[in-house]
Protein backbone atom coordinates (compact mmCIF):
# COMPACT_ATOMS: atom_id res chain seq x y z
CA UNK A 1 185.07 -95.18 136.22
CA UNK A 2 186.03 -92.65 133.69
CA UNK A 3 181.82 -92.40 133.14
CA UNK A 4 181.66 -91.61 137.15
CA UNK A 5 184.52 -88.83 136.86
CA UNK A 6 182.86 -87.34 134.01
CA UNK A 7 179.35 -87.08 135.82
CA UNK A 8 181.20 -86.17 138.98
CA UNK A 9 183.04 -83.26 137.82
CA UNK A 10 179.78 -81.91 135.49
CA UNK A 11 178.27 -81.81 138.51
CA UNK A 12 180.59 -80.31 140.81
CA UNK A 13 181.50 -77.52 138.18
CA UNK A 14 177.75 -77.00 137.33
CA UNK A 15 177.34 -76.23 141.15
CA UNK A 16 180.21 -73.95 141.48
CA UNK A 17 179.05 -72.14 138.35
CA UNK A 18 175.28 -71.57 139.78
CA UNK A 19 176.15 -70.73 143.34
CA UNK A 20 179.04 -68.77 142.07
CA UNK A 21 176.66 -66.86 139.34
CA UNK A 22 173.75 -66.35 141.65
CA UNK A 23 175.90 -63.90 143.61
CA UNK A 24 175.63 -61.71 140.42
CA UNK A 25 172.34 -62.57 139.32
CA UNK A 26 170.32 -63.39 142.59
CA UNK A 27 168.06 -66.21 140.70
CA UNK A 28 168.24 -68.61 144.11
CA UNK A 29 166.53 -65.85 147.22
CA UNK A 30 168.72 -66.09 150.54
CA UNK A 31 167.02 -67.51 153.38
CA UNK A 32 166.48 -64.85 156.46
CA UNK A 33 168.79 -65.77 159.19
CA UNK A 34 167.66 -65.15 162.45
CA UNK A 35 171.31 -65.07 163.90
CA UNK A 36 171.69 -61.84 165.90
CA UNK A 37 173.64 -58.77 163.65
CA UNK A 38 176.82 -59.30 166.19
CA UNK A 39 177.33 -63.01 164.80
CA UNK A 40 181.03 -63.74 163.69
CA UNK A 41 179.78 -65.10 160.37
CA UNK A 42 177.41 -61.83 159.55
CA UNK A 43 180.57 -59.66 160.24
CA UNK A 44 182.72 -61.83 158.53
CA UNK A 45 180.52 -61.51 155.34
CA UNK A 46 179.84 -57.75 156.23
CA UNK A 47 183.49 -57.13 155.80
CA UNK A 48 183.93 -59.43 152.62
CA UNK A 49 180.67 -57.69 150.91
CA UNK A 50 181.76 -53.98 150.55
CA UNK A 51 185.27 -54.54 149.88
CA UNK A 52 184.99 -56.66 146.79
CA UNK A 53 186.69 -59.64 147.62
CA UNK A 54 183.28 -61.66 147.95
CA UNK A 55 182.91 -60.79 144.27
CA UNK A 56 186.45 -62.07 142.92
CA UNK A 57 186.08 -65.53 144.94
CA UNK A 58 182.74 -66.08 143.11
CA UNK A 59 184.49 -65.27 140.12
CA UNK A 60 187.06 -67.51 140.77
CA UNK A 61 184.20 -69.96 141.52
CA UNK A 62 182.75 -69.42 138.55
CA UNK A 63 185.95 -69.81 136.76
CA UNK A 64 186.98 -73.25 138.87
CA UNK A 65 183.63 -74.49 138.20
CA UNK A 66 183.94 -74.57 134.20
CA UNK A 67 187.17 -75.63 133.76
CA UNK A 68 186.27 -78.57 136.41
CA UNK A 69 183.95 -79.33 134.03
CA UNK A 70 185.88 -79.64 131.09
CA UNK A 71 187.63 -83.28 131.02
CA UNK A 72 190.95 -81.36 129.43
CA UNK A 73 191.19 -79.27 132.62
CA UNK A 74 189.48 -80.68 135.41
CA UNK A 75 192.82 -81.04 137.30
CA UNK A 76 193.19 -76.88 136.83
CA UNK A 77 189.78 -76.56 137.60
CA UNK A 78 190.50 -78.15 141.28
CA UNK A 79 193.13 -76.49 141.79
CA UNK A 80 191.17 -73.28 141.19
CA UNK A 81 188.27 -74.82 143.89
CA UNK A 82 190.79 -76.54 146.55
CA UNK A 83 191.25 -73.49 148.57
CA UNK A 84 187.63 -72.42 148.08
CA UNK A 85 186.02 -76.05 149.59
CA UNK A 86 188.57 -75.70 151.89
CA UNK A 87 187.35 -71.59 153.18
CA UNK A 88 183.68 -72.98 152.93
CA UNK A 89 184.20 -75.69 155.35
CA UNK A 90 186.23 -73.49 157.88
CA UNK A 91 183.25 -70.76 157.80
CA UNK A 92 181.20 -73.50 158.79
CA UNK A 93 183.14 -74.82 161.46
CA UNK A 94 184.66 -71.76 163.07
CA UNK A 95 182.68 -68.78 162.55
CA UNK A 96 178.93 -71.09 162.50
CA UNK A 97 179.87 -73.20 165.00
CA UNK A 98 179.46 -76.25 162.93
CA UNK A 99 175.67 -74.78 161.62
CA UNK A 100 175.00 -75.78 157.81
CA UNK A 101 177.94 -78.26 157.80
CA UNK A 102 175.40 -81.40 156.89
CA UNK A 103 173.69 -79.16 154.24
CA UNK A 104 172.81 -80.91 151.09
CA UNK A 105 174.82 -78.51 149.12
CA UNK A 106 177.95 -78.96 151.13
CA UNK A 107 178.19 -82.16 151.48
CA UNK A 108 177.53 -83.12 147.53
CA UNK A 109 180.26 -80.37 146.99
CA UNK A 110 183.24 -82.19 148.99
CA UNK A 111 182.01 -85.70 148.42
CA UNK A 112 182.51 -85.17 144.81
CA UNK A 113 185.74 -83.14 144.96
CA UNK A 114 187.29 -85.76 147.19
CA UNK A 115 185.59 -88.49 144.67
CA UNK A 116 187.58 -86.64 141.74
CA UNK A 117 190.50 -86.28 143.59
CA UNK A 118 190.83 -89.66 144.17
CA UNK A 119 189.58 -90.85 140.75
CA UNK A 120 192.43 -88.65 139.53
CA UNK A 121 195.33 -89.42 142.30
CA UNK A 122 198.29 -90.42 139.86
CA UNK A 123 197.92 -86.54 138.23
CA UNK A 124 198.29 -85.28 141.89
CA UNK A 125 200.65 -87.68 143.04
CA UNK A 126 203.55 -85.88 140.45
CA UNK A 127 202.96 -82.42 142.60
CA UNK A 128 204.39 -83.97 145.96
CA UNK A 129 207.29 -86.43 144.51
C-alpha cells in the first residue's frame, strides 16, 4: 500500500507540476475550441487571464504538485490542491455544461487524489475531531 501511495502521489504531483508549468512555458499547444466567444467558460477565463489570478493558481499548482510529491509533505501538498480539484470540476460542470468532465486528464487527477486521501484518512481524520 505504502508502494501504491508513493506512485499515486508522484503521479498526481508530476501532473500538477506539468499542467501547472505549461501555463508559463506553453510546451503542450491548446486545442482550438470552436465554442462561440460569448461562452461562460471563455469569459470566465477571459476575466481570470488579464488580471493575474490565472497565473498565481498555476503557481499554487505548481507548488501543490511538488510538495504532493514529496512523501514528508504530501498531506500539505493536498491541502494546497483540494480547492484547486475542487474549482476544476465546478468549471466543468457549471460553466461547460458537463463538457471535458470524462477527460483522461481529469479523471486520473481526482481518482488519485481521492486514492491518496483515502490511503492517508487517519492524518485527515485529526482535522475534523
Amino acid at each position: 500500500m505504502k508502494l501504491l501511495s508513493t506512485l499515486a502521489s508522484v503521479l498526481l504531483g508530476l501532473a500538477f507540476i506539468t499542467f501547472g508549468a505549461n501555463f508559463f512555458l506553453n510546451f503542450i499547444p491548446m486545442p482550438a475550441d470552436p465554442s462561440p466567444a460569448d461562452a461562460p467558460h471563455k469569459l470566465f477565463m477571459a476575466a481570470m487571464f488579464p488580471t493575474g489570478y490565472l497565473a498565481f493558481v498555476k503557481v499554487l499548482e505548481v507548488l501543490g504538485g511538488l510538495l504532493v510529491a514529496l512523501p514528508k509533505t504530501r498531506n500539505i501538498g493536498l491541502l494546497v490542491l483540494g480547492p484547486i480539484i475542487v474549482n476544476i470540476l465546478a468549471f466543468h460542470i457549471f460553466l461547460t455544461k458537463g463538457a471535458g468532465l470524462t477527460d483522461p486528464p481529469i479523471l486520473v487527477i481526482c481518482g488519485l487524489s481521492a486514492f491518496l486521501l483515502l490511503s492517508e484518512r487517519k492524518a485527515w481524520f485529526g482535522l475534523v475531531k
